[in-house]
Every structure is written in C-alpha cells, then in structure tokens.
PDB file of N, CA and C in Angstrom:
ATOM      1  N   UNK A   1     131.813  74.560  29.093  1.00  0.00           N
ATOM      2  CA  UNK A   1     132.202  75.841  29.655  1.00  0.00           C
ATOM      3  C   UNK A   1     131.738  75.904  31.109  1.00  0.00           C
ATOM      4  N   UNK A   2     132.244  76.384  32.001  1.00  0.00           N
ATOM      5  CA  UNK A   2     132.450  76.452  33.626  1.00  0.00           C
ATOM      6  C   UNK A   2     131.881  77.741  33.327  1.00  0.00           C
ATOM      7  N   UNK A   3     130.831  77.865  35.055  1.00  0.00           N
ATOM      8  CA  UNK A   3     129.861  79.315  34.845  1.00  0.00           C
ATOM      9  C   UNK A   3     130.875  80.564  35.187  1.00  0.00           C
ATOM     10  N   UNK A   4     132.439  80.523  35.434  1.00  0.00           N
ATOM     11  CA  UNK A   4     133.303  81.544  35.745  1.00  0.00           C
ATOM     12  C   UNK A   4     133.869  81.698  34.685  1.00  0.00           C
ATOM     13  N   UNK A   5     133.859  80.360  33.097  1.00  0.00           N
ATOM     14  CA  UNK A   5     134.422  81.088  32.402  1.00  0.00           C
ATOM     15  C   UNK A   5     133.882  82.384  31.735  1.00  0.00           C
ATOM     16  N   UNK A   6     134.730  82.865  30.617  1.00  0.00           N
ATOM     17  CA  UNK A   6     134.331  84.278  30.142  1.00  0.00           C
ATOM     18  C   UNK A   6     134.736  84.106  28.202  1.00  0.00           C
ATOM     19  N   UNK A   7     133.713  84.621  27.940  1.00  0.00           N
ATOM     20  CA  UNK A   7     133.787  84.476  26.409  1.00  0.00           C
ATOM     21  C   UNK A   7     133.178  86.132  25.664  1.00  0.00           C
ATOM     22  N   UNK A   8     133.902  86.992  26.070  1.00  0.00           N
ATOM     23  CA  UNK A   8     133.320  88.629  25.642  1.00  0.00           C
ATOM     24  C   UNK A   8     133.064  88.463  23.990  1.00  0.00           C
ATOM     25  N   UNK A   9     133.817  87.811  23.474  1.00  0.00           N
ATOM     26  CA  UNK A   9     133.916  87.584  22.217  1.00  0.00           C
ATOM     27  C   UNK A   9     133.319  86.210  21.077  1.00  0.00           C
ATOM     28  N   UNK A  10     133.165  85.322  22.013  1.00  0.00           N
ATOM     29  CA  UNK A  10     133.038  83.766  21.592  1.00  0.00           C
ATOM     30  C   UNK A  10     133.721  83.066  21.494  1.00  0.00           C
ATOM     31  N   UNK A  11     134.990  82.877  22.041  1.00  0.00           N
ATOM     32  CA  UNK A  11     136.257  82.127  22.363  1.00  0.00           C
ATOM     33  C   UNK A  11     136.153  82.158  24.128  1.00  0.00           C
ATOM     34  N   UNK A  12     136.323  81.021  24.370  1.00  0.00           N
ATOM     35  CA  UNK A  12     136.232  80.659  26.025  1.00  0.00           C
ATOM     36  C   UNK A  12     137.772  81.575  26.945  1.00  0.00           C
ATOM     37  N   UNK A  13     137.555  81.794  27.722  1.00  0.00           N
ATOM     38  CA  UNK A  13     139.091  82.549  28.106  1.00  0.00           C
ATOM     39  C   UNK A  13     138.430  81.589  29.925  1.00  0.00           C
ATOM     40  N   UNK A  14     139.557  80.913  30.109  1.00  0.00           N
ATOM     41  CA  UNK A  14     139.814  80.520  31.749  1.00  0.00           C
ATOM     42  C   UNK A  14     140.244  81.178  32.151  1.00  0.00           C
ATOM     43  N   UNK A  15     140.021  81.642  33.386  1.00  0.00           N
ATOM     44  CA  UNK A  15     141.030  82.340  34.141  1.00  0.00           C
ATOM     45  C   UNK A  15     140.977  81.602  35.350  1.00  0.00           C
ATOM     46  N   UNK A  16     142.268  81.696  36.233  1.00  0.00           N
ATOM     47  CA  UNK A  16     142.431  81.492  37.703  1.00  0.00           C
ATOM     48  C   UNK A  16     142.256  81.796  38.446  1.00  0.00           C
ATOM     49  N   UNK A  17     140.764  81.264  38.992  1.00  0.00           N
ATOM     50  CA  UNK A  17     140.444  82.121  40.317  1.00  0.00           C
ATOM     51  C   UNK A  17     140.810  82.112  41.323  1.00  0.00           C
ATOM     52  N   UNK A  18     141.179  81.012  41.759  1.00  0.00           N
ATOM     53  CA  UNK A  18     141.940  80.224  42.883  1.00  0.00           C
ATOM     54  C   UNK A  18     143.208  81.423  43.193  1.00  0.00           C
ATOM     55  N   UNK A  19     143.778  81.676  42.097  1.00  0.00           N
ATOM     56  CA  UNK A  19     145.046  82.551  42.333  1.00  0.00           C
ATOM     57  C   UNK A  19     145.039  84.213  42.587  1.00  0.00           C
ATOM     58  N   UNK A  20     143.802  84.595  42.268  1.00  0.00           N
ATOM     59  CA  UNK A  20     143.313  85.202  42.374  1.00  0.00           C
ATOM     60  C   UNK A  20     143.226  86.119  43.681  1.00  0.00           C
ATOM     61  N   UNK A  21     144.181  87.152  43.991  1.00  0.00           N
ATOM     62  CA  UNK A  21     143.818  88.004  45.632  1.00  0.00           C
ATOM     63  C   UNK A  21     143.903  89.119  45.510  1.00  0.00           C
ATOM     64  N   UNK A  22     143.447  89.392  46.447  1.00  0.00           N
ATOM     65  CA  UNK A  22     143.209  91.028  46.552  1.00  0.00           C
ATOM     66  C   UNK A  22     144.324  91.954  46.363  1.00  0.00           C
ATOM     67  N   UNK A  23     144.034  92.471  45.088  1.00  0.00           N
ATOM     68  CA  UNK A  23     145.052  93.232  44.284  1.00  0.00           C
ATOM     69  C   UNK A  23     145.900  92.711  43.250  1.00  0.00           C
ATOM     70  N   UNK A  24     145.541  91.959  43.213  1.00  0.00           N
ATOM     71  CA  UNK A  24     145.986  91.186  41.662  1.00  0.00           C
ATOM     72  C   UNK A  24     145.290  91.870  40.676  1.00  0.00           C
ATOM     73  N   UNK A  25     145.788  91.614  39.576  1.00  0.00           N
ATOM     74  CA  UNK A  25     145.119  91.986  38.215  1.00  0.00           C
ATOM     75  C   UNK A  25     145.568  90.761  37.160  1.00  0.00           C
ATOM     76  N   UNK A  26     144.216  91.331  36.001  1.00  0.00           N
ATOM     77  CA  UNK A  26     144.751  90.342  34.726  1.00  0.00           C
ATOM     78  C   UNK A  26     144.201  91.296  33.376  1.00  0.00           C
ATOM     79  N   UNK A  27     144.597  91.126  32.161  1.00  0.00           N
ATOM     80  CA  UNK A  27     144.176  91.463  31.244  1.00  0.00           C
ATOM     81  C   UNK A  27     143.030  90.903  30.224  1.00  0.00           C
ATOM     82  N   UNK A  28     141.978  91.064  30.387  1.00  0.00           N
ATOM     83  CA  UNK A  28     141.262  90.487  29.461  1.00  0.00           C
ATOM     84  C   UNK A  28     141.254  90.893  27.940  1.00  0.00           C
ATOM     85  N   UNK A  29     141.724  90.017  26.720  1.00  0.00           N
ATOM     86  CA  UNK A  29     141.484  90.802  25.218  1.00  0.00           C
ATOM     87  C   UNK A  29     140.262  90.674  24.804  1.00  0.00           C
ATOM     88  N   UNK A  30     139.628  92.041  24.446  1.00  0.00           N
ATOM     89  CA  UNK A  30     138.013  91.366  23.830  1.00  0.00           C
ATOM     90  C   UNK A  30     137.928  93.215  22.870  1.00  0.00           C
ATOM     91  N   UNK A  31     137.207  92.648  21.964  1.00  0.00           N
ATOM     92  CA  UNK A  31     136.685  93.624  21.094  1.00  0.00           C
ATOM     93  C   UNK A  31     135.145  94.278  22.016  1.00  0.00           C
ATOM     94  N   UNK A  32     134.550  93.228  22.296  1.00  0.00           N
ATOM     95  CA  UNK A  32     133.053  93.336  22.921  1.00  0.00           C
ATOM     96  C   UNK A  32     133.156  93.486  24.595  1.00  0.00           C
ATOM     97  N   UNK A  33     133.804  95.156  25.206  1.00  0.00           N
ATOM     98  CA  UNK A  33     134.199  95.025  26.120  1.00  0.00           C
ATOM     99  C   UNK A  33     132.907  95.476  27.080  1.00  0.00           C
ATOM    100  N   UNK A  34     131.979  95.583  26.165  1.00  0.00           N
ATOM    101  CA  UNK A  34     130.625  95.616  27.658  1.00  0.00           C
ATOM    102  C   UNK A  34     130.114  94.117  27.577  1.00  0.00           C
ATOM    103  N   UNK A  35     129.872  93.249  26.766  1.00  0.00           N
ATOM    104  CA  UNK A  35     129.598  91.952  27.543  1.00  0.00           C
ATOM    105  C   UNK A  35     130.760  91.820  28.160  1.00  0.00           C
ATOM    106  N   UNK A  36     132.110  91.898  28.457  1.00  0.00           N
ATOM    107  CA  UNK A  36     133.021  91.438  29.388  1.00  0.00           C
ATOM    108  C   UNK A  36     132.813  91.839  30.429  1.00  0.00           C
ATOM    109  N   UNK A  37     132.537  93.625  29.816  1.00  0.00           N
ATOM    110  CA  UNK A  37     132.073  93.505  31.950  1.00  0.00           C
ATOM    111  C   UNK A  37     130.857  93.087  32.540  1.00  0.00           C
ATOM    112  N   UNK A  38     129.974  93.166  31.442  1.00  0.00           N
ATOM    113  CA  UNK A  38     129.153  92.161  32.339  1.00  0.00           C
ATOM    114  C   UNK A  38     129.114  91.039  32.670  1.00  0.00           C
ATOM    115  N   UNK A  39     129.590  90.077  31.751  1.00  0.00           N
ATOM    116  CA  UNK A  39     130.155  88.916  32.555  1.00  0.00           C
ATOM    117  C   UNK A  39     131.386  89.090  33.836  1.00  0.00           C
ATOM    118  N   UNK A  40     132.233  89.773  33.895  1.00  0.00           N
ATOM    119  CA  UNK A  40     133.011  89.748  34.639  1.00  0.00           C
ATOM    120  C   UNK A  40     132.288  90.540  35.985  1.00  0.00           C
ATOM    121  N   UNK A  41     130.936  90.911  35.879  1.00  0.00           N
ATOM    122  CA  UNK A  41     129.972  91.709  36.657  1.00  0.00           C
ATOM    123  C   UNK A  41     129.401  90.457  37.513  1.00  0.00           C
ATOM    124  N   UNK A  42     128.984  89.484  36.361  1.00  0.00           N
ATOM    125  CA  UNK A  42     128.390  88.289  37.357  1.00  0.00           C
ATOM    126  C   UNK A  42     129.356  87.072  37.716  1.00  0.00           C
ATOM    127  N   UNK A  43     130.878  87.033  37.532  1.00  0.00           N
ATOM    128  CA  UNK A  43     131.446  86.129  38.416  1.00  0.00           C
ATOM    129  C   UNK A  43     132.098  86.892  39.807  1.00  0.00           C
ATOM    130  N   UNK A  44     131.947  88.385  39.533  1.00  0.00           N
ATOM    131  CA  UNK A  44     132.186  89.016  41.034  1.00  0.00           C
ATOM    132  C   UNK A  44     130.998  88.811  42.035  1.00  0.00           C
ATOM    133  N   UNK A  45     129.548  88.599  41.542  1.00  0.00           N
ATOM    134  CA  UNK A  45     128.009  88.397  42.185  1.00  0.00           C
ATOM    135  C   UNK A  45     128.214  87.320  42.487  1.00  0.00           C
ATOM    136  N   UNK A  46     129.208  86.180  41.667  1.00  0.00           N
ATOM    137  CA  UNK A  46     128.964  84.724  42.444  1.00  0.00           C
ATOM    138  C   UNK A  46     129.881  84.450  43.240  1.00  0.00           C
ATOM    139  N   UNK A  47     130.967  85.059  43.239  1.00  0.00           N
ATOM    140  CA  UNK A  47     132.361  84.811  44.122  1.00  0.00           C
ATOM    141  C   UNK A  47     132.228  86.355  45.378  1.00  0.00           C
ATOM    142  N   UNK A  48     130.854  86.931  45.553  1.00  0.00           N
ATOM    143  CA  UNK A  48     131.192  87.927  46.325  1.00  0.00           C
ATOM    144  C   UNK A  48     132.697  88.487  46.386  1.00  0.00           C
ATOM    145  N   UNK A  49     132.864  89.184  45.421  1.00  0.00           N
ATOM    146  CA  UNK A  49     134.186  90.099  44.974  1.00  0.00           C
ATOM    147  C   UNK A  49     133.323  91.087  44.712  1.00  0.00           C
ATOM    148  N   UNK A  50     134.788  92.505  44.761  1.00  0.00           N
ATOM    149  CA  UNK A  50     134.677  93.644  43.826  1.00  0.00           C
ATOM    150  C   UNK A  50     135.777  93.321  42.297  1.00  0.00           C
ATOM    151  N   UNK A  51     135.511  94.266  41.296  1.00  0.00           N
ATOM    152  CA  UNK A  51     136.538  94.067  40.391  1.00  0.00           C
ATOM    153  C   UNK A  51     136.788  95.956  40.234  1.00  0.00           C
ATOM    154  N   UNK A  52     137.607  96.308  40.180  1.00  0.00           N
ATOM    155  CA  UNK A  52     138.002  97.461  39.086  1.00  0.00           C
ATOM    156  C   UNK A  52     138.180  97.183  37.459  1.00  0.00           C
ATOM    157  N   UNK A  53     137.680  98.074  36.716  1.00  0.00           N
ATOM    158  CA  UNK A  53     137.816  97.430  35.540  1.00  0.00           C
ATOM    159  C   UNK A  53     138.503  98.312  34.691  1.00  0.00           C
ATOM    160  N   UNK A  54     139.300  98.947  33.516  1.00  0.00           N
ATOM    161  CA  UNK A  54     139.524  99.584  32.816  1.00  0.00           C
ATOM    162  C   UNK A  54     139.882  99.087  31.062  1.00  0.00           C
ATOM    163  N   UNK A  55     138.715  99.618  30.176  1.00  0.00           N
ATOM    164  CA  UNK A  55     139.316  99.587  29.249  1.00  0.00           C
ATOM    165  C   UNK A  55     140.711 100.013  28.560  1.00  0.00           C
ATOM    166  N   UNK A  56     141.150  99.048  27.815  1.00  0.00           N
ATOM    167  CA  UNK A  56     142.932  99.756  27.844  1.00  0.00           C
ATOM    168  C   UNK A  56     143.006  98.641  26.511  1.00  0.00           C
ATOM    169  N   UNK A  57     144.543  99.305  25.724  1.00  0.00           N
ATOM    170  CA  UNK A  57     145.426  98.741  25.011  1.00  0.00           C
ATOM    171  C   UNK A  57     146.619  98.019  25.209  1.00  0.00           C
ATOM    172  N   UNK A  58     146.797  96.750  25.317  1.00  0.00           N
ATOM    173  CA  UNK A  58     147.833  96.260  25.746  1.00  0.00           C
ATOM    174  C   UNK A  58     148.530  94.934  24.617  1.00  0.00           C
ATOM    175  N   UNK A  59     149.921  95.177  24.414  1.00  0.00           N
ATOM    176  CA  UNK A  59     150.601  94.590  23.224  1.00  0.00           C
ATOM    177  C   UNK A  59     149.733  94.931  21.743  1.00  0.00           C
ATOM    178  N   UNK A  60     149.425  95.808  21.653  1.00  0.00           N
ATOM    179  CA  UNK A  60     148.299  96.232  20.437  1.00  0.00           C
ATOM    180  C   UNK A  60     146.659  95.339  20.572  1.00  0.00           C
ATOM    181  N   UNK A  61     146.830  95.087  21.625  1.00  0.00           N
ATOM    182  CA  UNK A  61     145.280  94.330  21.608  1.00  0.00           C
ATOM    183  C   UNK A  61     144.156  95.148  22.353  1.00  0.00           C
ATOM    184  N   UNK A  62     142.845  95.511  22.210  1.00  0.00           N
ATOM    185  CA  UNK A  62     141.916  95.740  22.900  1.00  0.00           C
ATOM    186  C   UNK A  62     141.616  95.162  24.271  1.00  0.00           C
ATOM    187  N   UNK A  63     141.380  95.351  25.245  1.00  0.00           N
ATOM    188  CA  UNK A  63     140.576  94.624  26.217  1.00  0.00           C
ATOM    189  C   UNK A  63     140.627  95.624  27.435  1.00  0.00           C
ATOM    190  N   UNK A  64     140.179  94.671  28.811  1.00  0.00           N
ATOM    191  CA  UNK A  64     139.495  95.116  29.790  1.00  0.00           C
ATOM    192  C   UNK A  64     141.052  94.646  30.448  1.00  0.00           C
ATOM    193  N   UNK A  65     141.705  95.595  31.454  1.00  0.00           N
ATOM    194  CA  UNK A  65     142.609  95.169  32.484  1.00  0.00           C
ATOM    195  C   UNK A  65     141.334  94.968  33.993  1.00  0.00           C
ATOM    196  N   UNK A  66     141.835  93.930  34.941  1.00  0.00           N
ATOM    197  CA  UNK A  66     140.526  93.680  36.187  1.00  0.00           C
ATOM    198  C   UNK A  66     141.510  93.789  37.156  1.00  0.00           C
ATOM    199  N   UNK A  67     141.263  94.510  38.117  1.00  0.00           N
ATOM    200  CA  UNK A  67     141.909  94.461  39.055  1.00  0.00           C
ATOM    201  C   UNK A  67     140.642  93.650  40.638  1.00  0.00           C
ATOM    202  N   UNK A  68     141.230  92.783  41.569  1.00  0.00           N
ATOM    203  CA  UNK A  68     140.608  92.616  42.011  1.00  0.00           C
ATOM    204  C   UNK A  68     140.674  93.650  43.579  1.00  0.00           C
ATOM    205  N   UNK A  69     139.584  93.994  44.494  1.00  0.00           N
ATOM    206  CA  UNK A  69     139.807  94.974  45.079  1.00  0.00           C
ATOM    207  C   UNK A  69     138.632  94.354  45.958  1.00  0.00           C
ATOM    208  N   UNK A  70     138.402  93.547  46.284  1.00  0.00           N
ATOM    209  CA  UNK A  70     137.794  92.888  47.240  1.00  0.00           C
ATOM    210  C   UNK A  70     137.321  91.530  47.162  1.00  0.00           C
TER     211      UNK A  70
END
C-alpha cells in the first residue's frame, strides 16, 4: 500500500493524484466515513492541498464526495 492510498474501510482504494486539479472531485464509498476523512486529512498535509468533503449517497452507496479546492 502507497502512503496516498486510502482504505476507510479495509479494502485499498487508489486514487489519481496526478489527475487531480483544482476543482475536481471524486467519490469515495466507505461505511467508516471519519477514518476517511482523516485519512483523506493526511494526504492533503502531505500533498499541501485543501479538500472539501461531504458525506453523501451516491448509486445507493455511502461515502465521502472530495472536492479539491486548493
């Protein structure tokens, strides 16, 4: 596991950081949506980013939508 991946749940989730710009978004699915943001708390501390975060329902699944905003 790479220190940007994210596992809110215990399943590894990659995401693309590289693709990643200001004002993009992605959906994260996780039942356990405060470890997500805290992990998603410390790959914004290592990539000096902001994130917006919102819990939400999307295709019937739980998770965190991230918007990036700096």
């Amino acid at each position: 596991m790479k220190l940007d991946d994210l596992n809110p749940d215990g399943l590894r989730i990659t995401i693309n950081w590289d693709n990643m710009d200001v004002g993009s978004s992605f959906f994260l699915p996780c039942i356990n949506t405060d470890k997500g943001k805290k992990q998603l708390k410390s790959v914004a501390k290592m990539k000096n980013w902001e994130f917006k975060l919102q819990i939400c329902v999307e295709n019937q699944k739980l998770g965190l939508r991230v918007w990036r905003t700096m």
